[in-house]
C-alpha atoms as a PDB file:
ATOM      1  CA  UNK A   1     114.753 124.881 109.227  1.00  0.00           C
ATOM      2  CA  UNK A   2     116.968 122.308 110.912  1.00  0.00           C
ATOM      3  CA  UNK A   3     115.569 119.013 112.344  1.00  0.00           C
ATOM      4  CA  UNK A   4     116.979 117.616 115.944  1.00  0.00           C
ATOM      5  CA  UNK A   5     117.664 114.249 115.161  1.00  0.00           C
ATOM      6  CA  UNK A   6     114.570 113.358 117.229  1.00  0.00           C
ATOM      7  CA  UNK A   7     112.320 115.550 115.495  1.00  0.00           C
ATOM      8  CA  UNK A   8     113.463 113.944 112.165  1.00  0.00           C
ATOM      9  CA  UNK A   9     112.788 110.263 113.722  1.00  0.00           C
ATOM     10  CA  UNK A  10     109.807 111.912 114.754  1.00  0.00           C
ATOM     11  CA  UNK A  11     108.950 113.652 110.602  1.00  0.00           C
ATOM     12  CA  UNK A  12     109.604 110.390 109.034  1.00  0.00           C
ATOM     13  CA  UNK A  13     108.797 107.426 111.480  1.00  0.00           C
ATOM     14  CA  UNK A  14     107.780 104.756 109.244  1.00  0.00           C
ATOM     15  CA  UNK A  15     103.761 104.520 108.714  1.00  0.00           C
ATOM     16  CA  UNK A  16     102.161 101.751 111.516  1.00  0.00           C
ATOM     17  CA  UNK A  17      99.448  99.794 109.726  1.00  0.00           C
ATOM     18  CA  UNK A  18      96.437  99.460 111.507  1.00  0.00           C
ATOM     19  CA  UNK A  19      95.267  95.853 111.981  1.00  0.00           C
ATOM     20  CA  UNK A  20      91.591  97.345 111.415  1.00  0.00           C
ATOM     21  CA  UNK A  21      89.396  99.754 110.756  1.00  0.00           C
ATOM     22  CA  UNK A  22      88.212 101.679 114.160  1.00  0.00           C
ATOM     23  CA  UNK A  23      86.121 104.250 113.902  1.00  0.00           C
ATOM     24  CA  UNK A  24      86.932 106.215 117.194  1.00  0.00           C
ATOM     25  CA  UNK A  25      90.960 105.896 115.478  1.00  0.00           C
ATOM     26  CA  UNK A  26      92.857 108.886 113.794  1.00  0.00           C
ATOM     27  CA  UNK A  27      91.622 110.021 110.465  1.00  0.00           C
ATOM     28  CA  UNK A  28      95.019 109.135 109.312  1.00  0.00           C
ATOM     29  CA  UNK A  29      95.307 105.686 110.903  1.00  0.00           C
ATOM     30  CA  UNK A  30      92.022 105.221 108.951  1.00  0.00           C
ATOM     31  CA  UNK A  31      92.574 106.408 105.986  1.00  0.00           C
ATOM     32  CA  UNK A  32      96.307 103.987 106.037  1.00  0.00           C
ATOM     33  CA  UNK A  33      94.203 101.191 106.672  1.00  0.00           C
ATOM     34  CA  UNK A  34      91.950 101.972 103.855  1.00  0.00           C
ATOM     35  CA  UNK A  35      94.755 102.044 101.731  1.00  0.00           C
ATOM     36  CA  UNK A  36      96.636  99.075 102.745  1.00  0.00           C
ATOM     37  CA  UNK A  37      92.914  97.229 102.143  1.00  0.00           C
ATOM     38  CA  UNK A  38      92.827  98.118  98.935  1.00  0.00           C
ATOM     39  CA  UNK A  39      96.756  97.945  97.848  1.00  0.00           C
ATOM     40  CA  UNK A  40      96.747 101.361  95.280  1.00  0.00           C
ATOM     41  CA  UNK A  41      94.800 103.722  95.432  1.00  0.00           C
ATOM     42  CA  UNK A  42      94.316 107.646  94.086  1.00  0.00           C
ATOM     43  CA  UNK A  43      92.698 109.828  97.121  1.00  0.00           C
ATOM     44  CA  UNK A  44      89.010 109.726  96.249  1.00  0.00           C
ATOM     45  CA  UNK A  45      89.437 105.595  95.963  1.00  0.00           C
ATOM     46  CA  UNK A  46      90.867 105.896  99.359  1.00  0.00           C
ATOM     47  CA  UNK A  47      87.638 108.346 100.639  1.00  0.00           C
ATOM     48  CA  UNK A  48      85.394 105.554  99.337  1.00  0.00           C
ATOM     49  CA  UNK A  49      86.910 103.014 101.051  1.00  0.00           C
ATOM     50  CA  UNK A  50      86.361 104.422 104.274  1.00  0.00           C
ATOM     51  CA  UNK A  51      82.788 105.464 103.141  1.00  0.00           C
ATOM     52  CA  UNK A  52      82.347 102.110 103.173  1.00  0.00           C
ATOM     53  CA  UNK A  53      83.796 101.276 106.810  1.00  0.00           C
ATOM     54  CA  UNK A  54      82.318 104.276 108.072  1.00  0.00           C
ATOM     55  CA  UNK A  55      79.685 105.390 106.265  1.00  0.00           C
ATOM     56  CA  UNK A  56      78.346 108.680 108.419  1.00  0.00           C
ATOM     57  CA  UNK A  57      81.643 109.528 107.704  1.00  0.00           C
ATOM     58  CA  UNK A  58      81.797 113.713 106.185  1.00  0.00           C
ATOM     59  CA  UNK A  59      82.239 114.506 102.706  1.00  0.00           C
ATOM     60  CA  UNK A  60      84.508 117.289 103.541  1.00  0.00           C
ATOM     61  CA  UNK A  61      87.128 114.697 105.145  1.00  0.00           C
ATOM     62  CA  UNK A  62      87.854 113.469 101.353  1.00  0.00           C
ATOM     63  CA  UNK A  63      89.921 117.023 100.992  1.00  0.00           C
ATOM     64  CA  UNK A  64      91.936 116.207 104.528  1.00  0.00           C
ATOM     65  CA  UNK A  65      92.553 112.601 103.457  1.00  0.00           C
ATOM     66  CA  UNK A  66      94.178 113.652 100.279  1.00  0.00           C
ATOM     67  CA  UNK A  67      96.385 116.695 101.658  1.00  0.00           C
ATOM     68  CA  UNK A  68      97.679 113.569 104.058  1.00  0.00           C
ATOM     69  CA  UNK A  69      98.335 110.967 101.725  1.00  0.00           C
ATOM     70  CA  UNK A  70     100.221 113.506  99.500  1.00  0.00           C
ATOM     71  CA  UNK A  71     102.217 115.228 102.903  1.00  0.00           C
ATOM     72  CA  UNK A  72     102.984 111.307 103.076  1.00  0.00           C
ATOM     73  CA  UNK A  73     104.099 110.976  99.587  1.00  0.00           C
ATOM     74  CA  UNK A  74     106.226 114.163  99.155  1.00  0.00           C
ATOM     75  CA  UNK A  75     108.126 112.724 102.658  1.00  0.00           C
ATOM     76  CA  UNK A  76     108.619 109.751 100.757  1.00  0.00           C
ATOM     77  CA  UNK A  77     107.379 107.700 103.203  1.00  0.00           C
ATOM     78  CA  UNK A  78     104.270 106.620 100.240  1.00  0.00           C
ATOM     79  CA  UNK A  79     105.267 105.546  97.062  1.00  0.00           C
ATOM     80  CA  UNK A  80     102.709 106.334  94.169  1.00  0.00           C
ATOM     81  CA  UNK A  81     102.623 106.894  90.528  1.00  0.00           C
ATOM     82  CA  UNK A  82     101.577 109.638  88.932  1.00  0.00           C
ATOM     83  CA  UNK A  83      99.345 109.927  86.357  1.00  0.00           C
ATOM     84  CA  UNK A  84      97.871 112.979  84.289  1.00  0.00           C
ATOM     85  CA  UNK A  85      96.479 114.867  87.596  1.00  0.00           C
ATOM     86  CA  UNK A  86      96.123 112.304  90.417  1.00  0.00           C
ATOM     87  CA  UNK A  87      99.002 110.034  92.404  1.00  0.00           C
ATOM     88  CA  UNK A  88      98.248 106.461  92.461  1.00  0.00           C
ATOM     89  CA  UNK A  89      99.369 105.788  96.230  1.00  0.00           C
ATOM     90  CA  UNK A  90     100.857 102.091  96.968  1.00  0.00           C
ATOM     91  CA  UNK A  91     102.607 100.878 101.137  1.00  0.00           C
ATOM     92  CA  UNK A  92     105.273  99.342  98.931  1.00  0.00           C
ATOM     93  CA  UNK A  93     104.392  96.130 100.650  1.00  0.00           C
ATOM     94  CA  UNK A  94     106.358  93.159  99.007  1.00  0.00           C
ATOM     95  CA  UNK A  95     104.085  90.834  97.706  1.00  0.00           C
ATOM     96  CA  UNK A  96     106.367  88.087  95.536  1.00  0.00           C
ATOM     97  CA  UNK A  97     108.638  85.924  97.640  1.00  0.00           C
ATOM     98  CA  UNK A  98     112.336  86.747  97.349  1.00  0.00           C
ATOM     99  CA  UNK A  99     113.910  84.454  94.748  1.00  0.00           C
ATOM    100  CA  UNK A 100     117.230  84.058  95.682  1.00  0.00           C
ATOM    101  CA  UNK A 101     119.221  81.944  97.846  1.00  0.00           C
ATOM    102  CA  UNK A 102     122.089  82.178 100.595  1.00  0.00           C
ATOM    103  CA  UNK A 103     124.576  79.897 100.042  1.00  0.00           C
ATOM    104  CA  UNK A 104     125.251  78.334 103.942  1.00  0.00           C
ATOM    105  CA  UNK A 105     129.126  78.059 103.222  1.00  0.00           C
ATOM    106  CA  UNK A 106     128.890  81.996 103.667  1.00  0.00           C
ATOM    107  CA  UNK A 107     126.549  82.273 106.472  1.00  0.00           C
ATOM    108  CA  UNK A 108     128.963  81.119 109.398  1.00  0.00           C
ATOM    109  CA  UNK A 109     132.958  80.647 107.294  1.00  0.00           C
ATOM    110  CA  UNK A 110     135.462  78.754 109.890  1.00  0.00           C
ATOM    111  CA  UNK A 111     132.738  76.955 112.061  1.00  0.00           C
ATOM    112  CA  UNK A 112     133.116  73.554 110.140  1.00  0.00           C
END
């Protein structure tokens, strides 16, 4: 099956973090934030998270938020880690400051 380019933009938009937990939300906007809260996370950390945001929330949503976060992952759009029979999930957010430098001579040449 061949995308349109707007379906593709559409597939693989890049994931919107939620600036907080709202109940009445997607299940998948919630289950991003609950991520992005707690940095890594296999599925079932994920589930407990939101347990604790939400905590009428139904046990048989655990199975729904894992199918998503690994849909997610196999997009590459999550990065995680496996290990033995679970993916560690991670945003990829960049926590370390950049180390390098730009040198200004290179930023605008010929405008001395």
């Amino acid at each position: 099956m061949t995308l349109s380019d707007q379906d593709f933009r559409e597939e693989y938009k890049p994931i919107q973090i939620p600036a907080s937990y709202v109940i009445n939300d997607s299940l998948e906007n919630r289950a991003i934030f609950a991520l992005a809260t707690l940095g890594e996370a296999i599925g079932d950390e994920v589930f407990i998270k939101m347990k604790e945001f939400e905590p009428g929330i139904k046990e048989v949503t655990i199975k729904f938020i894992k199918q998503y976060l690994f849909t997610l992952y196999e997009k590459g759009l999550l990065k995680g880690d496996k290990k033995e029979s679970s993916i560690r999930y991670n945003l990829s957010k960049i926590i370390d400051p950049n180390q390098g430098y730009v040198d200004p001579d290179l930023l605008s040449p010929g405008l001395d």
